[in-house]
ModelCIF file with pLDDT and N, C-alpha, C, O atoms, coordinates in Angstrom:
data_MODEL
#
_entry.id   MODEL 
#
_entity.id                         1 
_entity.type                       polymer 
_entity.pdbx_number_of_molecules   1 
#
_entity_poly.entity_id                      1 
_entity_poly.type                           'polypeptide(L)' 
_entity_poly.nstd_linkage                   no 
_entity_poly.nstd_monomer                   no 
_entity_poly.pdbx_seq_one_letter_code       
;(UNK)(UNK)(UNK)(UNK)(UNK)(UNK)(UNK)(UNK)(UNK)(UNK)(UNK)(UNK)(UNK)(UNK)(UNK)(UNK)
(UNK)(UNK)(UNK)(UNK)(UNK)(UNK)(UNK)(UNK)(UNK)(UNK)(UNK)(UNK)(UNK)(UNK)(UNK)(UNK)
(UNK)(UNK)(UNK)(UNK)(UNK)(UNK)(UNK)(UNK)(UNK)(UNK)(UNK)(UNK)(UNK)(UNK)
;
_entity_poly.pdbx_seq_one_letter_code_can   XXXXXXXXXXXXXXXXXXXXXXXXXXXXXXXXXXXXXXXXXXXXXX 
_entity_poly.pdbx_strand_id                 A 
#
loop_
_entity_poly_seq.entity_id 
_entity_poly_seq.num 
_entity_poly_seq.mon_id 
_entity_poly_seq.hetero 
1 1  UNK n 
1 2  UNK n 
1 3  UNK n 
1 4  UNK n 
1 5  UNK n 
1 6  UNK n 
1 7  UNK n 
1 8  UNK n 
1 9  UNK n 
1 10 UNK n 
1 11 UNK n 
1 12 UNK n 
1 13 UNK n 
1 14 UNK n 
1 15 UNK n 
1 16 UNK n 
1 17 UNK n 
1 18 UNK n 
1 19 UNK n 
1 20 UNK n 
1 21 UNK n 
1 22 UNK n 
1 23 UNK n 
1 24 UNK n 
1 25 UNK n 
1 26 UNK n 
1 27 UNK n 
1 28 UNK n 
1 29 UNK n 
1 30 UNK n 
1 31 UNK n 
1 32 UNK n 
1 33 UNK n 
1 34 UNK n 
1 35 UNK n 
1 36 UNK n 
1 37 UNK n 
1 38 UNK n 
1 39 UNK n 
1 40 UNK n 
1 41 UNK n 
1 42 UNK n 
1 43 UNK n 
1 44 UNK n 
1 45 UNK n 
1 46 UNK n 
#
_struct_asym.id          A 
_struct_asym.entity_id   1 
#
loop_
_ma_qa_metric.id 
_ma_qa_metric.mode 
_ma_qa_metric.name 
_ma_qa_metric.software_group_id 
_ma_qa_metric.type 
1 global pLDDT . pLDDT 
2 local  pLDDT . pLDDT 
#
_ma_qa_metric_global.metric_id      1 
_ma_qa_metric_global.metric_value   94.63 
_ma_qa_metric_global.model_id       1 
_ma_qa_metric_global.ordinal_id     1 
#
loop_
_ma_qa_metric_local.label_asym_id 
_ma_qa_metric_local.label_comp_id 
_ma_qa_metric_local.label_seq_id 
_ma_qa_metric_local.metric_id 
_ma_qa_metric_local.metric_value 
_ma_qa_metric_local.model_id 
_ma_qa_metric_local.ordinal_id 
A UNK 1  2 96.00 1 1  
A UNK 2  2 96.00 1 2  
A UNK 3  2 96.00 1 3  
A UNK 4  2 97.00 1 4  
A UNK 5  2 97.00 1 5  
A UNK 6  2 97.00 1 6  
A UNK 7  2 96.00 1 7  
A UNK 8  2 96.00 1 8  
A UNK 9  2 95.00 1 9  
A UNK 10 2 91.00 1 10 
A UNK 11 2 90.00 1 11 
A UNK 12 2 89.00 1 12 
A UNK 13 2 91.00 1 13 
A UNK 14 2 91.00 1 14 
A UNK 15 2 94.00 1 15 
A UNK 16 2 93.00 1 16 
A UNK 17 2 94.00 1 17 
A UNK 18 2 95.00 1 18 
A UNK 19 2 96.00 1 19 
A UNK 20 2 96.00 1 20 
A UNK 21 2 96.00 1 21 
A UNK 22 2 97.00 1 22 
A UNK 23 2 97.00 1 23 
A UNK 24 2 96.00 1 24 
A UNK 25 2 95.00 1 25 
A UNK 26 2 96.00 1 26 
A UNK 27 2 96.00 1 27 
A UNK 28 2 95.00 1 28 
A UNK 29 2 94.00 1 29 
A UNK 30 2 94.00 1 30 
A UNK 31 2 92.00 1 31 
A UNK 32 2 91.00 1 32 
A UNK 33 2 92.00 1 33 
A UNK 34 2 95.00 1 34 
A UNK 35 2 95.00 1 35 
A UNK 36 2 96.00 1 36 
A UNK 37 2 95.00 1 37 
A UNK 38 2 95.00 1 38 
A UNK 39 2 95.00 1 39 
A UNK 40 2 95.00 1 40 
A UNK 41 2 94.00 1 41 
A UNK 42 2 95.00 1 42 
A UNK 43 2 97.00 1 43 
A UNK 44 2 97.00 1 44 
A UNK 45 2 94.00 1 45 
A UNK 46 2 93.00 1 46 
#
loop_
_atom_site.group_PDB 
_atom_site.id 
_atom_site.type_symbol 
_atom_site.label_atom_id 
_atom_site.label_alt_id 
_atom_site.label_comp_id 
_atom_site.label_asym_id 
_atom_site.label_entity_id 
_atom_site.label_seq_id 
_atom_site.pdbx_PDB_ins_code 
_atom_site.Cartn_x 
_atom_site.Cartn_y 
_atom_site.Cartn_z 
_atom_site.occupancy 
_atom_site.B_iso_or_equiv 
_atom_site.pdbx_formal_charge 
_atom_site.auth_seq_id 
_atom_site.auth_comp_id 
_atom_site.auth_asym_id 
_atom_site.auth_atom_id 
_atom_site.pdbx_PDB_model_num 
ATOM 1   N N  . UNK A 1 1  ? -1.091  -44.961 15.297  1.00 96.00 ? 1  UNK A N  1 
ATOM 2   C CA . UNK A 1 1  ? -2.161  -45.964 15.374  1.00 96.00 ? 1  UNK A CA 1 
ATOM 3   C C  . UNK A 1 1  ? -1.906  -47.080 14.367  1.00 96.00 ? 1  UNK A C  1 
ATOM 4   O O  . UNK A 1 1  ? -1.308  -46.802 13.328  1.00 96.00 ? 1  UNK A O  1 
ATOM 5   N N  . UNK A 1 2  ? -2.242  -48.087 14.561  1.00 96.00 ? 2  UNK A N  1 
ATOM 6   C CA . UNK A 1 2  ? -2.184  -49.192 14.034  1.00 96.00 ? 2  UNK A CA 1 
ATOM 7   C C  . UNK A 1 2  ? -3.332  -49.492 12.589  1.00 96.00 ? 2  UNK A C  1 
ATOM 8   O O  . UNK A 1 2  ? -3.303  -50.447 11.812  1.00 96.00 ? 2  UNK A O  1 
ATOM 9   N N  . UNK A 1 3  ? -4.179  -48.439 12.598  1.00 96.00 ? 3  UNK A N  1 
ATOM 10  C CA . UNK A 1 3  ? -5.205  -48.470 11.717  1.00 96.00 ? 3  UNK A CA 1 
ATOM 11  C C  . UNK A 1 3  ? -6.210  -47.328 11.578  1.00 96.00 ? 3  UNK A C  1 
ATOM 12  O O  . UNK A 1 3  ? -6.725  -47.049 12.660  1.00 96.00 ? 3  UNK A O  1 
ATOM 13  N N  . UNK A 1 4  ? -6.583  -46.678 10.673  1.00 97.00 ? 4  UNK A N  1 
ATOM 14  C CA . UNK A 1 4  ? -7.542  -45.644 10.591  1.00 97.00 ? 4  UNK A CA 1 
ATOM 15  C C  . UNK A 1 4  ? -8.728  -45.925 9.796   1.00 97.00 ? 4  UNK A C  1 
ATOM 16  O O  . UNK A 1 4  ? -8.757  -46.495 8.705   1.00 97.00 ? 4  UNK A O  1 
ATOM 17  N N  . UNK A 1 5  ? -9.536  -45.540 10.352  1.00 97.00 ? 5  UNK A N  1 
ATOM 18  C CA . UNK A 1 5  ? -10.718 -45.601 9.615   1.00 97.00 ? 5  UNK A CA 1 
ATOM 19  C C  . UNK A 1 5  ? -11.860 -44.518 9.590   1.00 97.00 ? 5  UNK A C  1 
ATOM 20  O O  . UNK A 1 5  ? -12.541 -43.978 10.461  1.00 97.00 ? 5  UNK A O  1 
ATOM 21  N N  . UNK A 1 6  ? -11.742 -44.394 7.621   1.00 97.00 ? 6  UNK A N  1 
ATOM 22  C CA . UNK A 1 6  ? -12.082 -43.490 7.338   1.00 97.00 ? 6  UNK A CA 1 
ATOM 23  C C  . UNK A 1 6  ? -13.428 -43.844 6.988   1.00 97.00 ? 6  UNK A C  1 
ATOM 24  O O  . UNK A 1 6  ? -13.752 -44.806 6.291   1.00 97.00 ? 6  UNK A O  1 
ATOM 25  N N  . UNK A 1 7  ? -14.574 -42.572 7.790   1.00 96.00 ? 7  UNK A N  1 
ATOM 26  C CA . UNK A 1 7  ? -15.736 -43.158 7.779   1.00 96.00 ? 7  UNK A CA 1 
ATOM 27  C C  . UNK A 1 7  ? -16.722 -42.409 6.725   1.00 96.00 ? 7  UNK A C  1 
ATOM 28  O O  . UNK A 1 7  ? -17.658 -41.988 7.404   1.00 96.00 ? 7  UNK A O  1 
ATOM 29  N N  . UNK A 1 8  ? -16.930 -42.043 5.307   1.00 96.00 ? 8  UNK A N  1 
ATOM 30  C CA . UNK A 1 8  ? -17.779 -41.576 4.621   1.00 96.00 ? 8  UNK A CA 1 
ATOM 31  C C  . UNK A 1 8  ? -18.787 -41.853 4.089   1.00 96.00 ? 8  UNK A C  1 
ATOM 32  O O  . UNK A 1 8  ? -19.039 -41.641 2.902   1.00 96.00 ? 8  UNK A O  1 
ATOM 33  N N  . UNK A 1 9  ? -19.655 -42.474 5.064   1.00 95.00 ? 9  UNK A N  1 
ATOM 34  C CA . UNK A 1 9  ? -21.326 -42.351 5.227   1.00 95.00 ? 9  UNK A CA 1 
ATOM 35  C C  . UNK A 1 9  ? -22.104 -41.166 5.614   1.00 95.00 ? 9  UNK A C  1 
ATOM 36  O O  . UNK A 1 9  ? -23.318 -41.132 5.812   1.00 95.00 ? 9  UNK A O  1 
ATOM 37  N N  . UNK A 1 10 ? -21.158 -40.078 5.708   1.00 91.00 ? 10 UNK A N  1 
ATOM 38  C CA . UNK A 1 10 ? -22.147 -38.537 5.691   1.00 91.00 ? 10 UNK A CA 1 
ATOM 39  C C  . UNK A 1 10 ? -21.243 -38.005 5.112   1.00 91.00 ? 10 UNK A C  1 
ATOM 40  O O  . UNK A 1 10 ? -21.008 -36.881 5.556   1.00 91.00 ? 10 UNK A O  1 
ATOM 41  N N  . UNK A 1 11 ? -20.359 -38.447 3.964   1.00 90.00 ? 11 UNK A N  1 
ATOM 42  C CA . UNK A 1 11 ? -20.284 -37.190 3.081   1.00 90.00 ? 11 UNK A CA 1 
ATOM 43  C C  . UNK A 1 11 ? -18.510 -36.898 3.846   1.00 90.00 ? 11 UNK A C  1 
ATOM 44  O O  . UNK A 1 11 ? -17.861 -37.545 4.668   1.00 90.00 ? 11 UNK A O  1 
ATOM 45  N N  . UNK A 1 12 ? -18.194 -35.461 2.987   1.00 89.00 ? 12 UNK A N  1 
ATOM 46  C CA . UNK A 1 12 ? -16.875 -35.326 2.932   1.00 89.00 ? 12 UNK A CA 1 
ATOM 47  C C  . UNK A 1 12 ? -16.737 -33.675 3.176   1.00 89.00 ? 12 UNK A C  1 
ATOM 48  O O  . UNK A 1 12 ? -17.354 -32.980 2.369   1.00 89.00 ? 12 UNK A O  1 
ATOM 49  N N  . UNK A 1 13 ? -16.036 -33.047 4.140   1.00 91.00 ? 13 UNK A N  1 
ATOM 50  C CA . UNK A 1 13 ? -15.805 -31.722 3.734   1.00 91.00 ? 13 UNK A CA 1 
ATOM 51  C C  . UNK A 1 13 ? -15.002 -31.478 3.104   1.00 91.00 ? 13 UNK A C  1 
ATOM 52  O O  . UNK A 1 13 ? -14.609 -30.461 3.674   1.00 91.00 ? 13 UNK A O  1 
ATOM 53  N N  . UNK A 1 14 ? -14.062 -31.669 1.901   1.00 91.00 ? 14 UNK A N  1 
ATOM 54  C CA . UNK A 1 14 ? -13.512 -31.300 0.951   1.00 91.00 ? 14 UNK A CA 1 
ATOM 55  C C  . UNK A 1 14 ? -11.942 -31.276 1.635   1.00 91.00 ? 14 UNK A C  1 
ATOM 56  O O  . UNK A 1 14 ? -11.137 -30.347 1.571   1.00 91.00 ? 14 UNK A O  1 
ATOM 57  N N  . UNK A 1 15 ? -11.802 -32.362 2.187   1.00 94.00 ? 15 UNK A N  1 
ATOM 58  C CA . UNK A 1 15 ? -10.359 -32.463 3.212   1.00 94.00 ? 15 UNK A CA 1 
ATOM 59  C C  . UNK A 1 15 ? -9.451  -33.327 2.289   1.00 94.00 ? 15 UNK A C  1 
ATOM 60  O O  . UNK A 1 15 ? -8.223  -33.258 2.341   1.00 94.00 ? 15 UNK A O  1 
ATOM 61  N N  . UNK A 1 16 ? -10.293 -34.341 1.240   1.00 93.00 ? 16 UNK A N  1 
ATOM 62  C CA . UNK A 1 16 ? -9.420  -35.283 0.270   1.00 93.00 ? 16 UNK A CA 1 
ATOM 63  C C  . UNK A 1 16 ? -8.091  -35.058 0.229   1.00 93.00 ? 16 UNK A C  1 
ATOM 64  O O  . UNK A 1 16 ? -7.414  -35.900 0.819   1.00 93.00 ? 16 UNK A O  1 
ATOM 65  N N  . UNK A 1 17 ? -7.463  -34.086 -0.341  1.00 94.00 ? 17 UNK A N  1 
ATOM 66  C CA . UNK A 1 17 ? -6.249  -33.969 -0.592  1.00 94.00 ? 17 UNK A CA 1 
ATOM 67  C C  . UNK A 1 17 ? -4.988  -33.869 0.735   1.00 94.00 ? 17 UNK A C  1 
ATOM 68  O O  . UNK A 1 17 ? -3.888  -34.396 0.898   1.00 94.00 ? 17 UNK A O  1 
ATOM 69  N N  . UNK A 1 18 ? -5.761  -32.982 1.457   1.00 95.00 ? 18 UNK A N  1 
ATOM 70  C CA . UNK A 1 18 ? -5.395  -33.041 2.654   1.00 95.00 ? 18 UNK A CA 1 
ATOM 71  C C  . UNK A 1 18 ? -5.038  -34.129 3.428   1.00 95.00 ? 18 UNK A C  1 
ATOM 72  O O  . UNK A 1 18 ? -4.093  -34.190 4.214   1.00 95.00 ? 18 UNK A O  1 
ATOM 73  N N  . UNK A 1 19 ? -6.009  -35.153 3.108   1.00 96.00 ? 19 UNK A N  1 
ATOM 74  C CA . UNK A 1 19 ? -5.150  -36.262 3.999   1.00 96.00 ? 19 UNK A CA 1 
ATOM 75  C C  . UNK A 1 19 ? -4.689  -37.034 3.588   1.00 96.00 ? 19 UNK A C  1 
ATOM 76  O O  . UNK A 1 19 ? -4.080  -37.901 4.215   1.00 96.00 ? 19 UNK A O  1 
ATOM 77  N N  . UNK A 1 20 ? -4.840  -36.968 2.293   1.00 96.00 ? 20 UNK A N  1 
ATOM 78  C CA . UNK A 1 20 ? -4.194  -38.471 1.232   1.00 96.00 ? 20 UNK A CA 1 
ATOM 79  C C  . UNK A 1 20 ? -2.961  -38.250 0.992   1.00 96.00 ? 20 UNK A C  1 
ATOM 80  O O  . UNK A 1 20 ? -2.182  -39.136 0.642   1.00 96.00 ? 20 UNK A O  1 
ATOM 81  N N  . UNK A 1 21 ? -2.544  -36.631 1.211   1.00 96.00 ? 21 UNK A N  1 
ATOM 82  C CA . UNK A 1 21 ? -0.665  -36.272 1.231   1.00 96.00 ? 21 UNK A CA 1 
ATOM 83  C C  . UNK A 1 21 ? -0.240  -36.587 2.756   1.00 96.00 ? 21 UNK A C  1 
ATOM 84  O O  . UNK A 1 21 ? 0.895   -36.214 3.054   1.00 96.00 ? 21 UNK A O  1 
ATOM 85  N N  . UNK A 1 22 ? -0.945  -37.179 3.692   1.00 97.00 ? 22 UNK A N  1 
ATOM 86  C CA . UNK A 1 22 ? -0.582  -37.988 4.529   1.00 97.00 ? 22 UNK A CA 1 
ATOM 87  C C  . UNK A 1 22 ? -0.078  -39.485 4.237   1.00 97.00 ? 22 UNK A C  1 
ATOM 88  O O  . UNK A 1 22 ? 0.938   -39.942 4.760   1.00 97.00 ? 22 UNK A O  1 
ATOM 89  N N  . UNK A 1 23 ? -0.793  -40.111 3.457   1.00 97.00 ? 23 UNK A N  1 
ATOM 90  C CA . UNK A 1 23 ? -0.804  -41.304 3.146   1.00 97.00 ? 23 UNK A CA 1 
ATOM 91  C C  . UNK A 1 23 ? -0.250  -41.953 2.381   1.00 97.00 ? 23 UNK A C  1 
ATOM 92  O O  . UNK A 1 23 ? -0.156  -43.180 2.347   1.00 97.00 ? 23 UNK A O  1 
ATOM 93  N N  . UNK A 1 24 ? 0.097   -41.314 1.813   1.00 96.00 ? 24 UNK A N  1 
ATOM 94  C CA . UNK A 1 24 ? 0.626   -41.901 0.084   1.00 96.00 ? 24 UNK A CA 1 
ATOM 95  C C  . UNK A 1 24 ? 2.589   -41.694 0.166   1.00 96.00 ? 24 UNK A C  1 
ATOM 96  O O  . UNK A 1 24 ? 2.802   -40.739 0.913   1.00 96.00 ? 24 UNK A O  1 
ATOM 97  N N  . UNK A 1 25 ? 3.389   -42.049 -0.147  1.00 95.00 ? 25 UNK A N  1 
ATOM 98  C CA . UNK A 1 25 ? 4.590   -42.185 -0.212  1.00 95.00 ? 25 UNK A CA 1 
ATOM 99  C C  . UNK A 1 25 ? 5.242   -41.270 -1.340  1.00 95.00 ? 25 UNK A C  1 
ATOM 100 O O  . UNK A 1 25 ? 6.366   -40.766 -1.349  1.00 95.00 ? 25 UNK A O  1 
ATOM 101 N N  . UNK A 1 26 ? 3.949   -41.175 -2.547  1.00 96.00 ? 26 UNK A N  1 
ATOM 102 C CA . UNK A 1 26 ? 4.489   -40.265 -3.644  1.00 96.00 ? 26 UNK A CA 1 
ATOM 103 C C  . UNK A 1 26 ? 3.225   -40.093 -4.806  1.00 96.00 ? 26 UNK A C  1 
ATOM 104 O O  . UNK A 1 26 ? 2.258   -40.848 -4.704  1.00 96.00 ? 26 UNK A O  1 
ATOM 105 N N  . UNK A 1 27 ? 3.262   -39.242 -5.730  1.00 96.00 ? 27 UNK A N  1 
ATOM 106 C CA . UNK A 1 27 ? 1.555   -38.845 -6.113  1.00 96.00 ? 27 UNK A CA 1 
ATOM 107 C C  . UNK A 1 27 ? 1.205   -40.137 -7.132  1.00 96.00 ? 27 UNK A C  1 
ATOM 108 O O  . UNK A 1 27 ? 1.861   -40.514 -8.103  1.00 96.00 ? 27 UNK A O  1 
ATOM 109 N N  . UNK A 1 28 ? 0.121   -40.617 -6.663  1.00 95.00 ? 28 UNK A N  1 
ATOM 110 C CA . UNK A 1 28 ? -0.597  -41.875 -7.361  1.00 95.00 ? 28 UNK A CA 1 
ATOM 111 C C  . UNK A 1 28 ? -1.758  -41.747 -7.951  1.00 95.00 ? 28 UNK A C  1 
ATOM 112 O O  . UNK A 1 28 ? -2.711  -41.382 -7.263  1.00 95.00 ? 28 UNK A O  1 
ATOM 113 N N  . UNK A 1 29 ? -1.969  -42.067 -9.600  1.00 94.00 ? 29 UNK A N  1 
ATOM 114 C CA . UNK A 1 29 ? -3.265  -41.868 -9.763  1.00 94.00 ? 29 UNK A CA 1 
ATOM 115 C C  . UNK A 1 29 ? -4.238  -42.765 -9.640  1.00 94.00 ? 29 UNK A C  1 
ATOM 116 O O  . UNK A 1 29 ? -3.969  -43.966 -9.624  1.00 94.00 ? 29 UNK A O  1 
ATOM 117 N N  . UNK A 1 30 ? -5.584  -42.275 -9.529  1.00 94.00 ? 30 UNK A N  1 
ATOM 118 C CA . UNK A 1 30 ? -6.484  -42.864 -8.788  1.00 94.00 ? 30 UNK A CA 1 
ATOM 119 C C  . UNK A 1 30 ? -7.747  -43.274 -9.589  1.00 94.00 ? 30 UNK A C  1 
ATOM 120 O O  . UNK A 1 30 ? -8.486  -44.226 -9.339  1.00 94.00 ? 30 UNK A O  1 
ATOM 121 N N  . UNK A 1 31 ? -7.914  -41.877 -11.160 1.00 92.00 ? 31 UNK A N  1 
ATOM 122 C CA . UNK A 1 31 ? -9.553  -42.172 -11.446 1.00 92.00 ? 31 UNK A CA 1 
ATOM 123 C C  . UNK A 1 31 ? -8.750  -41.735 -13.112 1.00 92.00 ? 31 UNK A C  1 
ATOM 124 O O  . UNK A 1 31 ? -7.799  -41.032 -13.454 1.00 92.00 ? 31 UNK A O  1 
ATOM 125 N N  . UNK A 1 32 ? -9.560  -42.431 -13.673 1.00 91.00 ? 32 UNK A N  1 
ATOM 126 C CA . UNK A 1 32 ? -9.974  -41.664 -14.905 1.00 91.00 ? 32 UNK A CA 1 
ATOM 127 C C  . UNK A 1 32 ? -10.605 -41.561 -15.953 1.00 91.00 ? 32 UNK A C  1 
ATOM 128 O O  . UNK A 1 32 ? -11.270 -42.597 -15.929 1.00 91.00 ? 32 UNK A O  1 
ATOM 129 N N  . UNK A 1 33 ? -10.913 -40.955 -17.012 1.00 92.00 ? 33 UNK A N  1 
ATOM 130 C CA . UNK A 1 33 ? -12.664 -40.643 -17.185 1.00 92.00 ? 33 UNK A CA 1 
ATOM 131 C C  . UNK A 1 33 ? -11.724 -41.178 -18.950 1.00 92.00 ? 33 UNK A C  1 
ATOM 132 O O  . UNK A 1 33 ? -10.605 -41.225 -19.460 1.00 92.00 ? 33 UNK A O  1 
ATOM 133 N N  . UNK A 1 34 ? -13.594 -41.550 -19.319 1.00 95.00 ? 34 UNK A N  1 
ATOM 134 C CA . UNK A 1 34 ? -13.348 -41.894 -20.881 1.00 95.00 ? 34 UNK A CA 1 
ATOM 135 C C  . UNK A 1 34 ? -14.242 -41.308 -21.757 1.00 95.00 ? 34 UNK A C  1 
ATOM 136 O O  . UNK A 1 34 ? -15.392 -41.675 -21.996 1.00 95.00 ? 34 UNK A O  1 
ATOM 137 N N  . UNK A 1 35 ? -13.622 -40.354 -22.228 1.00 95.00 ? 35 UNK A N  1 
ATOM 138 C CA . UNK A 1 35 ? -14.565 -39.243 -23.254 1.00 95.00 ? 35 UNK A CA 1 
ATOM 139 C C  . UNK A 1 35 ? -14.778 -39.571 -24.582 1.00 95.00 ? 35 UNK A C  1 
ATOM 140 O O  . UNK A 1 35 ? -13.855 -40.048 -25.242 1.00 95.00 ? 35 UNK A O  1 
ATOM 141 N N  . UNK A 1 36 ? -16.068 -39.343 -25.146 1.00 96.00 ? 36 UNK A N  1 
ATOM 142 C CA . UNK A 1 36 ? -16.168 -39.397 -26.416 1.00 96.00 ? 36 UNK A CA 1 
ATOM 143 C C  . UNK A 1 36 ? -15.680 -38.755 -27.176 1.00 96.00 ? 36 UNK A C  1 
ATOM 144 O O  . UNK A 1 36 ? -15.875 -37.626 -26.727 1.00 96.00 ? 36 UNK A O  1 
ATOM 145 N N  . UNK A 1 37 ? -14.804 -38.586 -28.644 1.00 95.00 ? 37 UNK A N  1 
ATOM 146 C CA . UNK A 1 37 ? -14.596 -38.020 -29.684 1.00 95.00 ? 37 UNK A CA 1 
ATOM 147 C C  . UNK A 1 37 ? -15.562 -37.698 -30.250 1.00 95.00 ? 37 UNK A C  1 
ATOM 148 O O  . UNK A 1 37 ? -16.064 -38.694 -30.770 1.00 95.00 ? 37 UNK A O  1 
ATOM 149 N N  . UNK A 1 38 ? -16.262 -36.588 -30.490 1.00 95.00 ? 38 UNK A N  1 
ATOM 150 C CA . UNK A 1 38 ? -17.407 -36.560 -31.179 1.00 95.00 ? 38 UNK A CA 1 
ATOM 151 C C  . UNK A 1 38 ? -17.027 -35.897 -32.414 1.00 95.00 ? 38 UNK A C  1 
ATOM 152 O O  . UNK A 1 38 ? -17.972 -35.543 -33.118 1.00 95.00 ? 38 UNK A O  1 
ATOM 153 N N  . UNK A 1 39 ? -15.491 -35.573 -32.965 1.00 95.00 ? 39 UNK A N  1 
ATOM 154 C CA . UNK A 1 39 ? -15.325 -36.062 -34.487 1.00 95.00 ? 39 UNK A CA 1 
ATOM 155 C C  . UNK A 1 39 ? -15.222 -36.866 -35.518 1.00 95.00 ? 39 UNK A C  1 
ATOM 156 O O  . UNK A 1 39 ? -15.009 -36.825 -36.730 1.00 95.00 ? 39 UNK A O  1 
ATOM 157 N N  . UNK A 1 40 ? -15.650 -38.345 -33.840 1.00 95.00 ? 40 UNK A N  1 
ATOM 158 C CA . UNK A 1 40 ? -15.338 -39.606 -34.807 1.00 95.00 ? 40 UNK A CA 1 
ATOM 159 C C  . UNK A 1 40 ? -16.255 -40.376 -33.792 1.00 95.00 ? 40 UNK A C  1 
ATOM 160 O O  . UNK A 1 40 ? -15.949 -40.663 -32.635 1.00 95.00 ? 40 UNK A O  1 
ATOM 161 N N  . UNK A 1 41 ? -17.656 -40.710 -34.555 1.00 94.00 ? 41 UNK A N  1 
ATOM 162 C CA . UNK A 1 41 ? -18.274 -41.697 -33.541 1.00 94.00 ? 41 UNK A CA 1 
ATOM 163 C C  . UNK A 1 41 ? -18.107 -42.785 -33.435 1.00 94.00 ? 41 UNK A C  1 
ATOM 164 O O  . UNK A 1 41 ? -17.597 -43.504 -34.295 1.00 94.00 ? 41 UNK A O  1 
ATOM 165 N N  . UNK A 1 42 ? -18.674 -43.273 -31.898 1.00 95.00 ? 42 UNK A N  1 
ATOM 166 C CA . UNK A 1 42 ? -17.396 -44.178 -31.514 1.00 95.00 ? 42 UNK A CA 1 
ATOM 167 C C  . UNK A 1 42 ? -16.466 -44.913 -30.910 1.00 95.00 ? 42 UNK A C  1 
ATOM 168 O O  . UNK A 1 42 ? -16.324 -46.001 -30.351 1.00 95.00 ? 42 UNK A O  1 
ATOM 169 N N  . UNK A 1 43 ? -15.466 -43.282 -31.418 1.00 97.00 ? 43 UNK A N  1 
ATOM 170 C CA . UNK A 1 43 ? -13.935 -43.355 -30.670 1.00 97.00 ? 43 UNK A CA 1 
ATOM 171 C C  . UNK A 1 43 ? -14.126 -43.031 -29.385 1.00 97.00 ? 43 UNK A C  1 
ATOM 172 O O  . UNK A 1 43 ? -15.313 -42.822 -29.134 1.00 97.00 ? 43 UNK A O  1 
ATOM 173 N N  . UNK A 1 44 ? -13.230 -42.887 -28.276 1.00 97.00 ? 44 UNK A N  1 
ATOM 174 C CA . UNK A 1 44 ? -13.410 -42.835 -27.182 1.00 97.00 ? 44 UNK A CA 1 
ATOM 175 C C  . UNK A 1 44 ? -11.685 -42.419 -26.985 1.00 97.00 ? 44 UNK A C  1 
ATOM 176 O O  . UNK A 1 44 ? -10.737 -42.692 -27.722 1.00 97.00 ? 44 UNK A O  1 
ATOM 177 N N  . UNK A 1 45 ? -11.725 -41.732 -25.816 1.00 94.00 ? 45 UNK A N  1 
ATOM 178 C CA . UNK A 1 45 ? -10.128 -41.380 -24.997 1.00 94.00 ? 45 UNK A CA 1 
ATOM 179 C C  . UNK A 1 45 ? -9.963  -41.487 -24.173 1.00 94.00 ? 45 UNK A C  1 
ATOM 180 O O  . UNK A 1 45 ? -10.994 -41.854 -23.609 1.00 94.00 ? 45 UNK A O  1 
ATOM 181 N N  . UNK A 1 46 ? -9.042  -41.387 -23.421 1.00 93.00 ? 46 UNK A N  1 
ATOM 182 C CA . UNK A 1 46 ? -8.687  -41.425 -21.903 1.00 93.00 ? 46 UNK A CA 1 
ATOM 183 C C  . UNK A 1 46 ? -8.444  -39.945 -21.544 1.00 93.00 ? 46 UNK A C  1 
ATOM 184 O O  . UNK A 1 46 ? -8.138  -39.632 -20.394 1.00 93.00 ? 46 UNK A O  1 
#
């Protein structure tokens, strides 16, 4: 097909990985979170 469309307006059954190792050419990151140090207020990490 020339185009897919992925429709998640009701949500997801937990297929994510499943189809994104369709998609992807090689592993890409996507998210990531920024935590507090709470031995040093503050600071922050990746």
């Amino acid at each position: 097909c020339k185009g897919i469309v992925f429709d998640l307006r009701h949500g997801s059954k937990g297929t994510l990985y499943a189809v994104v190792d369709h998609l992807h050419t090689e592993p890409t990151p996507f998210a990531y979170a920024v935590l507090p140090d709470f031995t040093y207020p503050g600071k922050f990490y990746r």
